[in-house]
PDB file of N, CA and C in Angstrom:
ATOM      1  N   UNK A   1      12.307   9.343  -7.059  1.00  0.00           N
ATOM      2  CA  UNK A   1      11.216   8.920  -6.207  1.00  0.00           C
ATOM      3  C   UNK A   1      10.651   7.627  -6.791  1.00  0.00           C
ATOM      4  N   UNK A   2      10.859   6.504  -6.506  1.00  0.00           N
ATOM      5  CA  UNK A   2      10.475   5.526  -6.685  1.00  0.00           C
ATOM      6  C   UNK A   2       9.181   4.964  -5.973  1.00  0.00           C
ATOM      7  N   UNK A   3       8.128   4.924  -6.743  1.00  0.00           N
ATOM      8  CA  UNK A   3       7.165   4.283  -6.069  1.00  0.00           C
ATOM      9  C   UNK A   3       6.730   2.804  -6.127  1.00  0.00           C
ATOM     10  N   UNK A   4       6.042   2.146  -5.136  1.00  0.00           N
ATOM     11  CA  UNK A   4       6.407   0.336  -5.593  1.00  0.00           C
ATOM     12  C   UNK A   4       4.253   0.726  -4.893  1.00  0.00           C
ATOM     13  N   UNK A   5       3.541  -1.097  -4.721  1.00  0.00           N
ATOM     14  CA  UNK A   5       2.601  -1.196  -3.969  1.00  0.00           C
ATOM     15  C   UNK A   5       2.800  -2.045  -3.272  1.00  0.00           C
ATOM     16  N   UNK A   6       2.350  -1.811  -1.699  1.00  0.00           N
ATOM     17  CA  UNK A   6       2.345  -2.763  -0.729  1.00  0.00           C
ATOM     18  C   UNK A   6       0.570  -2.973  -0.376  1.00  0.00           C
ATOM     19  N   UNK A   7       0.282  -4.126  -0.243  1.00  0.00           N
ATOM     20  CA  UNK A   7      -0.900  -5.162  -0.402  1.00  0.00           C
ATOM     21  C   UNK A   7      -0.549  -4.628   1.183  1.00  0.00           C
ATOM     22  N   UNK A   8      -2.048  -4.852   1.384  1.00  0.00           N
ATOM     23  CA  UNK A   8      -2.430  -5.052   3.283  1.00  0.00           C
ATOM     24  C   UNK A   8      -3.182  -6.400   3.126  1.00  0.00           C
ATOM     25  N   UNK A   9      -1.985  -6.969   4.711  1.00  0.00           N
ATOM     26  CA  UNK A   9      -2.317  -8.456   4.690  1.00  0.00           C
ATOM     27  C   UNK A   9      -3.920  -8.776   5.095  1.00  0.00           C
ATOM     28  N   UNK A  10      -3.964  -9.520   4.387  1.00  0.00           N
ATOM     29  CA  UNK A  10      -5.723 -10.869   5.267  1.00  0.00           C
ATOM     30  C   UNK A  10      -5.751 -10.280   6.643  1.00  0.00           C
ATOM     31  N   UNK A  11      -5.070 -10.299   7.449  1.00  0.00           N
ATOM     32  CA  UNK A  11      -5.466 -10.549   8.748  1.00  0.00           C
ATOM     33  C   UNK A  11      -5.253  -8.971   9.394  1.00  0.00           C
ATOM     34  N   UNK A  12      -5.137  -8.011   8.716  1.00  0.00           N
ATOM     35  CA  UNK A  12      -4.728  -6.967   9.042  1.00  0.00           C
ATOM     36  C   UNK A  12      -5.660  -5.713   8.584  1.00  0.00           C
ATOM     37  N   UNK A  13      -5.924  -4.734   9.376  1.00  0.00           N
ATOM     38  CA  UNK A  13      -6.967  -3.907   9.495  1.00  0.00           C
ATOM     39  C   UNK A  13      -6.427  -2.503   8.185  1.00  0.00           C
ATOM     40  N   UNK A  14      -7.173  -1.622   8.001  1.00  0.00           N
ATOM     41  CA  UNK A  14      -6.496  -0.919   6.926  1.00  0.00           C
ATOM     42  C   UNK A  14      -5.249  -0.253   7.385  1.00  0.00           C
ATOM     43  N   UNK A  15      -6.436   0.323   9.068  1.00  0.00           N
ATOM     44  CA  UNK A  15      -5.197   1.559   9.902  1.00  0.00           C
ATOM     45  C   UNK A  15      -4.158   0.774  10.288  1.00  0.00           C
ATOM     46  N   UNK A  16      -3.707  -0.309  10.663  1.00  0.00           N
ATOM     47  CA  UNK A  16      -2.980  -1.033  11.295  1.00  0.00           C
ATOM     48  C   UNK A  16      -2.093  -1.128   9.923  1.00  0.00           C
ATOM     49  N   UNK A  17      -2.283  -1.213   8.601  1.00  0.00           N
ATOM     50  CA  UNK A  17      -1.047  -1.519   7.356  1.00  0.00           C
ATOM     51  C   UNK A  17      -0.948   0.190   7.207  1.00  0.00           C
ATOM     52  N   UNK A  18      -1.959   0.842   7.458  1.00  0.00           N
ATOM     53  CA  UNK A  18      -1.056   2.319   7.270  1.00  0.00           C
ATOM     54  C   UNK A  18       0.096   2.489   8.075  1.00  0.00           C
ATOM     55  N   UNK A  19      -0.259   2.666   9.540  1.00  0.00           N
ATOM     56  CA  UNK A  19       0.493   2.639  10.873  1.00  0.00           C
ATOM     57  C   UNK A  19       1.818   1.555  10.772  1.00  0.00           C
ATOM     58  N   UNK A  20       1.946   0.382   9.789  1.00  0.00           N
ATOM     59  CA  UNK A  20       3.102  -0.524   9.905  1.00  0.00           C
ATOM     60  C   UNK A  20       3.973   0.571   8.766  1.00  0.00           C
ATOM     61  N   UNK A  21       3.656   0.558   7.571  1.00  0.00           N
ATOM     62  CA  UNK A  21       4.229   1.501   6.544  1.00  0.00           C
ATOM     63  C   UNK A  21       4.881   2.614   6.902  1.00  0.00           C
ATOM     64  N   UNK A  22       3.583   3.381   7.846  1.00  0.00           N
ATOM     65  CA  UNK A  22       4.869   4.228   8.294  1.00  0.00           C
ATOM     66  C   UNK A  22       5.986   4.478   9.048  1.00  0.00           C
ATOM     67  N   UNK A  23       5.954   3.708  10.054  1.00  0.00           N
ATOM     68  CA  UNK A  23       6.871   2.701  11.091  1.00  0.00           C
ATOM     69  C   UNK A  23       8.082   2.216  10.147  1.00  0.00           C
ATOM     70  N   UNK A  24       7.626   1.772   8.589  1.00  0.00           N
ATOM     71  CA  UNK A  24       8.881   1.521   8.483  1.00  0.00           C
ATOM     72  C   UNK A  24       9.374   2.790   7.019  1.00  0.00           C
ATOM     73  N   UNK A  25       8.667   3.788   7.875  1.00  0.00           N
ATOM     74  CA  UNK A  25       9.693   4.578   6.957  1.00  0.00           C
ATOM     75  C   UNK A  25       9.142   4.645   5.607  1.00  0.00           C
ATOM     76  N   UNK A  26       7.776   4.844   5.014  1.00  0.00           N
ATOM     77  CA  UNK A  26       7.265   4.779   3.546  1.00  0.00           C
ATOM     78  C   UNK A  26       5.957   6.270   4.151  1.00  0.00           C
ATOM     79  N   UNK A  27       6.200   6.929   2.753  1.00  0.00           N
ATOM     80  CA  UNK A  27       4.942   7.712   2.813  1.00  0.00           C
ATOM     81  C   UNK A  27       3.961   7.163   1.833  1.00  0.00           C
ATOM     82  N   UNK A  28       2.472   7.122   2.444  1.00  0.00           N
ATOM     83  CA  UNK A  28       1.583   6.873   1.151  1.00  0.00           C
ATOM     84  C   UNK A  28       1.287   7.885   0.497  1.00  0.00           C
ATOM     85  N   UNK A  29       1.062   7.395  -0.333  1.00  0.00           N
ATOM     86  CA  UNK A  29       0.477   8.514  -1.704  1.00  0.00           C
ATOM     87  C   UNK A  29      -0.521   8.376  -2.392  1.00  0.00           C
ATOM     88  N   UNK A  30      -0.638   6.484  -2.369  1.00  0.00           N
ATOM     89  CA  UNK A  30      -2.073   6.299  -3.167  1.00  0.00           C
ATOM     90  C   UNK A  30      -2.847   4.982  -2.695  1.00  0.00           C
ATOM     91  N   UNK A  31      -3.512   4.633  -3.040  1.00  0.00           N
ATOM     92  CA  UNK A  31      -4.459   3.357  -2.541  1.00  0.00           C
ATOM     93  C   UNK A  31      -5.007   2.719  -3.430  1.00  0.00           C
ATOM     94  N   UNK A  32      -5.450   1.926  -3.858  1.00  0.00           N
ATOM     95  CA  UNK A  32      -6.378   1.067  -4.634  1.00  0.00           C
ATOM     96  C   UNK A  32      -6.925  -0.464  -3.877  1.00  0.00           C
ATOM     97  N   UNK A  33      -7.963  -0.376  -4.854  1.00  0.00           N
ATOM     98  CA  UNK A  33      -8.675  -1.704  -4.175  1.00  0.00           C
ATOM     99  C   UNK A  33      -8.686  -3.014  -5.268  1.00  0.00           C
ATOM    100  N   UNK A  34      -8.499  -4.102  -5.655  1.00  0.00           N
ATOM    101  CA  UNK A  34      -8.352  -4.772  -6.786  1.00  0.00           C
ATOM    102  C   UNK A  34      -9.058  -5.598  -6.487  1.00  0.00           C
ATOM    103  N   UNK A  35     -10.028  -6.439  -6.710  1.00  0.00           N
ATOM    104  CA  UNK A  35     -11.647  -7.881  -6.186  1.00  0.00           C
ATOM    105  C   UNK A  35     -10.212  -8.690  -7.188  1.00  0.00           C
ATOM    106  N   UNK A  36     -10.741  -9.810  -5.872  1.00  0.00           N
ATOM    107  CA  UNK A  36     -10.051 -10.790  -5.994  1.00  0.00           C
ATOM    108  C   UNK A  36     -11.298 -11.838  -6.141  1.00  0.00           C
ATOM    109  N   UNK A  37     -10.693 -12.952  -6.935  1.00  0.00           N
ATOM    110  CA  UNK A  37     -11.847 -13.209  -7.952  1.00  0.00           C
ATOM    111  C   UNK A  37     -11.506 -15.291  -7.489  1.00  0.00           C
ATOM    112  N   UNK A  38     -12.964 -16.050  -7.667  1.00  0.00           N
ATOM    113  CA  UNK A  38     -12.197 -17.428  -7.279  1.00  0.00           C
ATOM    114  C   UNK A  38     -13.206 -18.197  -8.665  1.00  0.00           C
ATOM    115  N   UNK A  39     -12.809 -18.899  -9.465  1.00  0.00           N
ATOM    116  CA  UNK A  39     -13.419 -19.635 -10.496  1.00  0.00           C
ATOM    117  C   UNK A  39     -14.082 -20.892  -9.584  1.00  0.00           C
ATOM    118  N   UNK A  40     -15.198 -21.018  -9.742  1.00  0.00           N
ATOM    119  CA  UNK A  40     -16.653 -22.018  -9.168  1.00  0.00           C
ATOM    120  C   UNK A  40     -17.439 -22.562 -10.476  1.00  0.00           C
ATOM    121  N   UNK A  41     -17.333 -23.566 -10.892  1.00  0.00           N
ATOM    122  CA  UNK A  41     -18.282 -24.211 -12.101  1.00  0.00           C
ATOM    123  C   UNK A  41     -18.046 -23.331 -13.159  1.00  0.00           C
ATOM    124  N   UNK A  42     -16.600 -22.981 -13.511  1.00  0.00           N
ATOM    125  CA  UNK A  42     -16.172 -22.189 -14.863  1.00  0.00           C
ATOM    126  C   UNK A  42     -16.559 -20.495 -14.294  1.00  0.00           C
ATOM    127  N   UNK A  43     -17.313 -20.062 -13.755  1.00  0.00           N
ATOM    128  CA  UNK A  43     -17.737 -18.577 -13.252  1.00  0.00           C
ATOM    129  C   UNK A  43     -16.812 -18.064 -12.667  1.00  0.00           C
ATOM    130  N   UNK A  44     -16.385 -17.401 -12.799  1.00  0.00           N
ATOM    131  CA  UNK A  44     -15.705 -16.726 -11.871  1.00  0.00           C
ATOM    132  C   UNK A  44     -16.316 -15.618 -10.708  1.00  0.00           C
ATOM    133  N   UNK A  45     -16.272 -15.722  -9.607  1.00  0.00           N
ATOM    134  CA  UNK A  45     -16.916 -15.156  -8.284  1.00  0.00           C
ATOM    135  C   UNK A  45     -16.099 -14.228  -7.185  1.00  0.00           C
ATOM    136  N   UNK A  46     -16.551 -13.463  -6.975  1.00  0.00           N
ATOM    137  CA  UNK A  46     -15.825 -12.124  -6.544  1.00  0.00           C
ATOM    138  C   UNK A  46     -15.573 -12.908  -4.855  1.00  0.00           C
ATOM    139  N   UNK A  47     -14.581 -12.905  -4.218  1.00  0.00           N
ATOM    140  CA  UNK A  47     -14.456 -13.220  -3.169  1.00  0.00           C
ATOM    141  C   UNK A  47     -13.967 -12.020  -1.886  1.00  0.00           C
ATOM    142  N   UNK A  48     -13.086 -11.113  -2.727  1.00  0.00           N
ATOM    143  CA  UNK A  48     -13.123 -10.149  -1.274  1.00  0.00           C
ATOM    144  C   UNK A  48     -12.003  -8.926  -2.277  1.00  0.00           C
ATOM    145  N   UNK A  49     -12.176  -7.949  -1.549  1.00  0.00           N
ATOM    146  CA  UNK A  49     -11.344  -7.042  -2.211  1.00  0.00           C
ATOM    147  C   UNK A  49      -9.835  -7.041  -2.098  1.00  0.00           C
ATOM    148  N   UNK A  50      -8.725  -6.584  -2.677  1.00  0.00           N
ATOM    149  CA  UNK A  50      -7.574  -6.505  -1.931  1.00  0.00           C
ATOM    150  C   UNK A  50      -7.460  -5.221  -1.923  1.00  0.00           C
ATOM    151  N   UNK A  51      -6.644  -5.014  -0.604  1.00  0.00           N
ATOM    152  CA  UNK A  51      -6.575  -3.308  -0.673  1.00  0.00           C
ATOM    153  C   UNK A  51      -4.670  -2.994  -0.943  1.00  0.00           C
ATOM    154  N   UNK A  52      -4.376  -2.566  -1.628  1.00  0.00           N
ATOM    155  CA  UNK A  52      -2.871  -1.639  -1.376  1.00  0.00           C
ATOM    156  C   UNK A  52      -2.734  -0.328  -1.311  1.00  0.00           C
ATOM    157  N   UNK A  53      -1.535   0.012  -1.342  1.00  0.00           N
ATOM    158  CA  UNK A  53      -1.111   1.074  -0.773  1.00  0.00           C
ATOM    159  C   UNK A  53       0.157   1.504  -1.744  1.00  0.00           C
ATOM    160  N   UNK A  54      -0.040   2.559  -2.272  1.00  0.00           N
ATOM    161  CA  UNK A  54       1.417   2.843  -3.188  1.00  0.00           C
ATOM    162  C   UNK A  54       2.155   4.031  -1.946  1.00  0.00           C
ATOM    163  N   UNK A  55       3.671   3.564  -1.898  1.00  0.00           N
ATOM    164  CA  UNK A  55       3.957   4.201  -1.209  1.00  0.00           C
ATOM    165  C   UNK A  55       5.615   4.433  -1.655  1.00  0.00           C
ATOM    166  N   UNK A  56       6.107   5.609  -0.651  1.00  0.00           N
ATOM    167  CA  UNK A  56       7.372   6.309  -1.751  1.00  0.00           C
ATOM    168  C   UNK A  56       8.588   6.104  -0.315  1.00  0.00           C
ATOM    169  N   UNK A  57       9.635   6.052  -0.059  1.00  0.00           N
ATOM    170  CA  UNK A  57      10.644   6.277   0.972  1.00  0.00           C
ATOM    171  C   UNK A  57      10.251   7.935   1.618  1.00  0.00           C
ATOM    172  N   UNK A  58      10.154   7.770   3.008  1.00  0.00           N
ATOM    173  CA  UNK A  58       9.320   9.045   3.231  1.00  0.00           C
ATOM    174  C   UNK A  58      10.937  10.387   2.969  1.00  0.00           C
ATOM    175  N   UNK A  59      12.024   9.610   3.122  1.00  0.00           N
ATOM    176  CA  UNK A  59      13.204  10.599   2.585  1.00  0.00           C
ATOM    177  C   UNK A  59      13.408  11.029   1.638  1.00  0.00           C
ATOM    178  N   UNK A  60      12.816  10.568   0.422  1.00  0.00           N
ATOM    179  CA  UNK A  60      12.780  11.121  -0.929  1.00  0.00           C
ATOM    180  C   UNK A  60      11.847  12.180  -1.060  1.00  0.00           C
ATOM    181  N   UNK A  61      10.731  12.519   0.379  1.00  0.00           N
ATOM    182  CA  UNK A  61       9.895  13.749  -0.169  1.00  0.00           C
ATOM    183  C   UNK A  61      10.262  14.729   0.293  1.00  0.00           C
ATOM    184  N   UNK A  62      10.296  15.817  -0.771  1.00  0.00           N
ATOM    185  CA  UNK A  62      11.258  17.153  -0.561  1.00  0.00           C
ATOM    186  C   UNK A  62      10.278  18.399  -0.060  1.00  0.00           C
TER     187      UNK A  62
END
């Protein structure tokens, strides 16, 4: 069972990267959120979250 993470794009809603994932055949299993960060006058400044998705080949679950 190999698990990898797939990022949900900018322009794309959460349900809409669940609903593509599973379309192509991935089960999720886990989620995380990672702040994506932009350096301004040496500071670094939180700009938006990223969300992924750890997900497994839905044929590998037994």
């Amino acid at each position: 069972m190999k698990k990898q993470w797939v990022a949900v794009n900018e322009q794309e809603t959460v349900a809409a990267a669940y609903d593509r994932l599973q379309q192509q055949g991935y089960q999720i299993v886990g989620r995380r959120e990672v702040p994506v960060f932009e350096e301004v006058k040496g500071e670094p400044v939180p700009v938006r979250q990223q969300i992924e998705f750890c997900v497994i080949e839905a044929k590998d679950e037994r």
